[in-house]
Protein backbone atom coordinates (compact mmCIF):
# COMPACT_ATOMS: atom_id res chain seq x y z
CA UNK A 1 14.84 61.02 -29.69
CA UNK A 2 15.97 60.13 -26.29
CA UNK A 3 16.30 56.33 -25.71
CA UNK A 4 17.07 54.06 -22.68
CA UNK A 5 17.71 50.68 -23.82
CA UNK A 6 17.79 47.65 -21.81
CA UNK A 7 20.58 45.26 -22.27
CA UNK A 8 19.94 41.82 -21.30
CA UNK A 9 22.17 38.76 -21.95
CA UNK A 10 21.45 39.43 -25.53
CA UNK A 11 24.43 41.17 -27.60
CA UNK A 12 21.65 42.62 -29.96
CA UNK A 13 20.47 45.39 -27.65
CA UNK A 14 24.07 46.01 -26.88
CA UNK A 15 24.66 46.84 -30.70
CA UNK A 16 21.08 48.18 -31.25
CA UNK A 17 22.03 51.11 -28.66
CA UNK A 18 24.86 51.67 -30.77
CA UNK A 19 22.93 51.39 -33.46
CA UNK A 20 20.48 54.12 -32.36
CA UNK A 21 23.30 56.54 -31.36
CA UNK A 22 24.64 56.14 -34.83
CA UNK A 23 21.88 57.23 -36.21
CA UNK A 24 21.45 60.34 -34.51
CA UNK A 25 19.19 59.04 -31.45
CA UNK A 26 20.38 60.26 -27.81
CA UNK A 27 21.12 57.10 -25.13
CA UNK A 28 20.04 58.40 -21.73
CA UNK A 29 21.55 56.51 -18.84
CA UNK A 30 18.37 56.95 -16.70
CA UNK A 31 15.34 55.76 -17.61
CA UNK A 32 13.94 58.99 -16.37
CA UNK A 33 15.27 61.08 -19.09
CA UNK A 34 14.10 59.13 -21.89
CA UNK A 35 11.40 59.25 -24.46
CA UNK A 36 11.71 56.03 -25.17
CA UNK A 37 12.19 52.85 -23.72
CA UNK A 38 13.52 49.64 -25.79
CA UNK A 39 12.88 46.74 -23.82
CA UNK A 40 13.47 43.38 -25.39
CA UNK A 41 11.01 41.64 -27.90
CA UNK A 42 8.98 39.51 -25.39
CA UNK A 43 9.64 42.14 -23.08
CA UNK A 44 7.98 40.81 -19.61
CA UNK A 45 7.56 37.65 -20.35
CA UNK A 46 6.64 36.21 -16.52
CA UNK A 47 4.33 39.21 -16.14
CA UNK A 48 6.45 40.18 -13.70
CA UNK A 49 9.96 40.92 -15.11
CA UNK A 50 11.79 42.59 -17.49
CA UNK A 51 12.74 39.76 -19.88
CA UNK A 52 16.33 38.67 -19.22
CA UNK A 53 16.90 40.79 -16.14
CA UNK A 54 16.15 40.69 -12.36
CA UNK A 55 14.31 44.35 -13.04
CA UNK A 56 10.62 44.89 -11.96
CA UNK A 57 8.91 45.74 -14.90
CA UNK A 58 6.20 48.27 -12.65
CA UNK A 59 9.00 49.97 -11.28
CA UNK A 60 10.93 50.21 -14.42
CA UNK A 61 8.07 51.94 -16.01
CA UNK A 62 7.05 53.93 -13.03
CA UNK A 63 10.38 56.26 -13.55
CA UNK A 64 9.49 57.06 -17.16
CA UNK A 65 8.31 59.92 -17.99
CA UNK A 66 4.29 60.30 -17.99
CA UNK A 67 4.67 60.77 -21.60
CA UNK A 68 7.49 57.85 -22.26
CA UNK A 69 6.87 54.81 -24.64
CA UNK A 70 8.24 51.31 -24.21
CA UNK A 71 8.99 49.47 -27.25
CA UNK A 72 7.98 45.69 -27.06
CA UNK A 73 5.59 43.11 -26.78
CA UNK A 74 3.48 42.72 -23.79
CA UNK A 75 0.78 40.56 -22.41
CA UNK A 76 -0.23 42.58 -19.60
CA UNK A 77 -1.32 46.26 -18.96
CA UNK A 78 1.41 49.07 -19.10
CA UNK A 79 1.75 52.43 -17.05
CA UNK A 80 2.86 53.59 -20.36
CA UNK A 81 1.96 53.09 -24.16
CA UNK A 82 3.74 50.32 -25.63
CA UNK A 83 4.72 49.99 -29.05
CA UNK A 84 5.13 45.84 -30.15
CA UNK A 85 7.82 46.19 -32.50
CA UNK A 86 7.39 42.70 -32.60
CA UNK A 87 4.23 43.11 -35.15
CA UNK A 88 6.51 44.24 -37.78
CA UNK A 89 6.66 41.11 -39.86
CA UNK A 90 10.21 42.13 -41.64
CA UNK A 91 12.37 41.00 -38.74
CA UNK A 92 10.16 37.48 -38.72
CA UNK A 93 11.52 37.05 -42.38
CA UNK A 94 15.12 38.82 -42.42
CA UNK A 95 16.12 36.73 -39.06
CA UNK A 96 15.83 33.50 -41.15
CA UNK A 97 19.29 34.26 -42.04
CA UNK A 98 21.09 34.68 -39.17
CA UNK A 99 19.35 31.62 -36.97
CA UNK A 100 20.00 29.46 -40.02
CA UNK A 101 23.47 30.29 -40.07
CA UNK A 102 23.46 30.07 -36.29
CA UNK A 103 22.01 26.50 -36.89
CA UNK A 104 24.48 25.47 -39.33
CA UNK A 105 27.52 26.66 -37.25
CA UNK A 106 25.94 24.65 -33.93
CA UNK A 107 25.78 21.62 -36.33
CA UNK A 108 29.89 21.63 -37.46
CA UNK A 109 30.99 22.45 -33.49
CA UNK A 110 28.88 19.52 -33.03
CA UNK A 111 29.42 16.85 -35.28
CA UNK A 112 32.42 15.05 -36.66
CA UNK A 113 31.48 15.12 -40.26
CA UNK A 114 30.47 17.04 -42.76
CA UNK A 115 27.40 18.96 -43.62
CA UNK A 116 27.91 18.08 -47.29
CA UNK A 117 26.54 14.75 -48.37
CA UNK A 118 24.75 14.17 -44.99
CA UNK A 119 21.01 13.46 -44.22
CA UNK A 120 19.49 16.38 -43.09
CA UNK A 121 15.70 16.31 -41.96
CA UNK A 122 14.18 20.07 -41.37
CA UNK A 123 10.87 20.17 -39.61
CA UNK A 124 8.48 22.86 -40.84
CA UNK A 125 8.43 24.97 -43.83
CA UNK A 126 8.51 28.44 -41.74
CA UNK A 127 10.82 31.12 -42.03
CA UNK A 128 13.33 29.64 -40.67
CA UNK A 129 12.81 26.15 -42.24
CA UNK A 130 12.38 27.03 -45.75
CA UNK A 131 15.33 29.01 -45.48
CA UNK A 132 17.73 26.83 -43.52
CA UNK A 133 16.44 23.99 -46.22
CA UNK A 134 17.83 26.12 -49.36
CA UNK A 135 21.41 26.88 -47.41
CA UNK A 136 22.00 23.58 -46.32
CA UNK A 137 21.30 22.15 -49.87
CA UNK A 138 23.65 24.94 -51.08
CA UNK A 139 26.41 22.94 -49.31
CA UNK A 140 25.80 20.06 -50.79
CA UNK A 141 23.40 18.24 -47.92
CA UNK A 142 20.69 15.72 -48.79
CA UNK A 143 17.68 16.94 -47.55
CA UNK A 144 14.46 16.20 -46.35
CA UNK A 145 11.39 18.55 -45.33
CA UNK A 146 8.79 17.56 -43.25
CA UNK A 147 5.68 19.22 -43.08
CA UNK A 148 1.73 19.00 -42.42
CA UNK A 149 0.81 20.95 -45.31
CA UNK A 150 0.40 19.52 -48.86
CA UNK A 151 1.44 23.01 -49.60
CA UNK A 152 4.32 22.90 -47.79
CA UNK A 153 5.34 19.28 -49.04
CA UNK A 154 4.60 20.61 -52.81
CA UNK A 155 7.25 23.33 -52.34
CA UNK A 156 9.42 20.96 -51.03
CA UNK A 157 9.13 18.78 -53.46
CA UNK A 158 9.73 21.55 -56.18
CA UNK A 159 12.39 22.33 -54.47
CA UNK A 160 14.35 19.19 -55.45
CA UNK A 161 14.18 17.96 -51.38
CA UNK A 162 12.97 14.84 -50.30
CA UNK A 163 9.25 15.33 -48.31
CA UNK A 164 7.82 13.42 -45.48
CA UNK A 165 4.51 14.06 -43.77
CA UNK A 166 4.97 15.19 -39.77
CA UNK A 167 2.78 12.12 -38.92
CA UNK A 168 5.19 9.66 -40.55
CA UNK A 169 8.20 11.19 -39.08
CA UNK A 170 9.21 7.73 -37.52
CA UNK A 171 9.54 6.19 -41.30
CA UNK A 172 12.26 8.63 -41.85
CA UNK A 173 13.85 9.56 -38.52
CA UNK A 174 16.61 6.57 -38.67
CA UNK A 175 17.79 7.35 -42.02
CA UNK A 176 18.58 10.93 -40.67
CA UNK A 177 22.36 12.42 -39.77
CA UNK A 178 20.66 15.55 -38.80
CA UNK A 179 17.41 17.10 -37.74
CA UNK A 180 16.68 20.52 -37.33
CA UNK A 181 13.02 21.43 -35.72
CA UNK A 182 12.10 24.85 -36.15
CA UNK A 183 8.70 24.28 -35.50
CA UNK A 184 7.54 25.80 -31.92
CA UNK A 185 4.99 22.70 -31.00
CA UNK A 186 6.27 19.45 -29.85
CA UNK A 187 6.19 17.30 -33.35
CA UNK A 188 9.10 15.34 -31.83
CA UNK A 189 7.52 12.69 -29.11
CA UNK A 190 8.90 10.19 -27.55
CA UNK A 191 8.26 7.93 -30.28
CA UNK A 192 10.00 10.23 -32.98
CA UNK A 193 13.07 10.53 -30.34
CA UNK A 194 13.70 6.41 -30.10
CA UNK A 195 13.87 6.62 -33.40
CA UNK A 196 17.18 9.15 -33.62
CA UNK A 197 20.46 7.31 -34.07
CA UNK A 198 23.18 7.32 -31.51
CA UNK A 199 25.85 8.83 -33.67
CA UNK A 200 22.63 11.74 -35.22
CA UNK A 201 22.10 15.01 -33.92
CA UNK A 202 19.18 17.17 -32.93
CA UNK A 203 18.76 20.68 -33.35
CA UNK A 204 16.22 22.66 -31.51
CA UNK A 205 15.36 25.58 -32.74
CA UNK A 206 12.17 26.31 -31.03
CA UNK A 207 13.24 25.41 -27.40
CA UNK A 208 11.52 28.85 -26.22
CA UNK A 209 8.24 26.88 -27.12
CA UNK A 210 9.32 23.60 -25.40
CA UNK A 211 8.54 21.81 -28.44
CA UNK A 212 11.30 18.96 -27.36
CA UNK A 213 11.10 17.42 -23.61
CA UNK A 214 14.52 17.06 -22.83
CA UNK A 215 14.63 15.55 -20.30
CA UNK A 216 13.17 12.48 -21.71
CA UNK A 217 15.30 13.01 -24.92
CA UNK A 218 18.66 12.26 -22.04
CA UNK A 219 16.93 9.43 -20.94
CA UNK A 220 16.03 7.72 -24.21
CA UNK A 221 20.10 8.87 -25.47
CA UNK A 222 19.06 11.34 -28.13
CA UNK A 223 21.33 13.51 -28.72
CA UNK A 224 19.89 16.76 -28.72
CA UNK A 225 21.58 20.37 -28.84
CA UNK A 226 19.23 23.73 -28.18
CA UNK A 227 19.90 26.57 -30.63
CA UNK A 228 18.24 29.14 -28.59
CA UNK A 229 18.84 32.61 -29.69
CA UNK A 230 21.13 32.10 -32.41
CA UNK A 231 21.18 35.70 -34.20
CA UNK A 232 21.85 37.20 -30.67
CA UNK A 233 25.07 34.72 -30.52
CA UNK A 234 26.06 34.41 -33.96
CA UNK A 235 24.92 37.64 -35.91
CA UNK A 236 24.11 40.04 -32.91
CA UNK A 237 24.61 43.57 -35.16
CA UNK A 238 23.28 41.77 -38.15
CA UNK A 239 20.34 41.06 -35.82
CA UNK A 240 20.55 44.28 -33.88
CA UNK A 241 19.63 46.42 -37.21
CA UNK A 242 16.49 44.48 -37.82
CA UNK A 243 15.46 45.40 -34.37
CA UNK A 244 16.08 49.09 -34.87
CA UNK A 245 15.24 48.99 -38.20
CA UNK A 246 11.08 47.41 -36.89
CA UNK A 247 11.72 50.27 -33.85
CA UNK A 248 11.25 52.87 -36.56
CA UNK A 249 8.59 51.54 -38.62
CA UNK A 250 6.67 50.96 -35.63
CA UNK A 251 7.51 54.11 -33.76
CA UNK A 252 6.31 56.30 -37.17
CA UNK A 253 3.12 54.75 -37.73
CA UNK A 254 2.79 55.86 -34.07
CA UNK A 255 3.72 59.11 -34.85
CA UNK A 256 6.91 59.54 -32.88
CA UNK A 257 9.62 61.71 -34.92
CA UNK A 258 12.08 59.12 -35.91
């Protein structure tokens, strides 16, 4: 197929239109002569642009052809079909890897010790958590998951890692040398954030969800480092092959030839 693929700030559609051409796939450099459009996963986010560019998402898909598709999520009407290659629940689980990595990585540019044999709190049992819990224990890290769940707490706790409810984060907060939120709601009040030690750190995870009001966090001294985007910065072509991997799974189901 013919594809035109937008390339944000993001170094994964960079490598995903390599990616594509690798496999065979034609890159057009107008969106005109393209089959197929691969915008990026929250594709217009403002309803009004292009996610991560200055482009006009109307006039964007204006100049594809009548019988063009645009890969990516949208929460607005289209001029042409749009495939959500975001429904493919693969990528959800694969990209653990690279935004825990990412996580870890922010954590040793950050911090003048050791991940081995420090505190480490991880909020919510997602994805991300559950697997960034399991890697950090790997290096030695004593760890804590916090959770609503009892489920979640259960598999924490059969996981050899110390459990805390999200409720009672304050009881455990203090005793913490790092805390990683990866969950996208703000479980992390002011009350949490008074609690963080001068010499802790914060990783935010979910900062696309504002679960953490910085602004506050300055005031009160937490110190607090967003880890937005990490397979992009980290792991873009590790990253980039999930995308184009979910591309074809959702493009077949629609019955495109790829």
């Amino acid at each position: 197929m013919k594809f035109y693929v937008i390339q944000p700030n993001d170094k994964r559609y960079e490598y995903a239109a390599r990616l594509l051409e690798q496999d065979g796939h034609q890159l057009t450099p107008e969106p005109e002569q393209a089959e197929a459009a691969v915008l990026p996963m929250m594709a217009c986010q403002d309803g009004v642009h292009i996610t991560g560019t200055a482009l006009i998402f109307d006039d964007f898909a204006a100049r594809l052809p009548e019988n063009g598709v645009i890969f990516g999520w949208l929460n607005r009407e289209s001029p042409r079909p749009a495939l959500n290659y975001m429904a493919d629940r693969a990528p959800r689980y694969l990209n653990a890897v690279p935004t825990a990595e990412g996580a870890l990585l922010t954590a040793i540019e950050n911090l003048p010790r050791t991940i081995w044999n420090s505190r480490c709190l991880v909020l919510g049992r997602g994805h991300v958590g559950a697997y960034l819990a399991r890697l950090l224990q790997s290096l030695g890290a004593k760890v804590t998951l916090a959770a609503r769940k009892p489920e979640d707490l259960a598999y924490g706790q059969a996981c050899g890692y110390e459990t805390a409810e999200l409720s009672r984060l304050t009881e455990v907060i203090s005793r913490q040398d790092l805390i990683f939120n990866a969950i996208p709601a703000r479980v992390l009040g002011e009350a949490e954030l008074r609690e963080v030690r001068s010499d802790s750190l914060v990783i935010e995870l979910a900062a696309a969800n504002g679960a953490i009001d910085l602004q506050l966090a300055e005031k009160i001294g937490a110190n607090v480092v967003v880890g937005g985007s990490l397979p992009g910065k980290y792991s873009p072509e590790t990253a980039a092959r999930f995308i184009v991997d979910a591309i074809y799974r959702t493009g077949r189901a629609a019955g495109l030839p790829l």
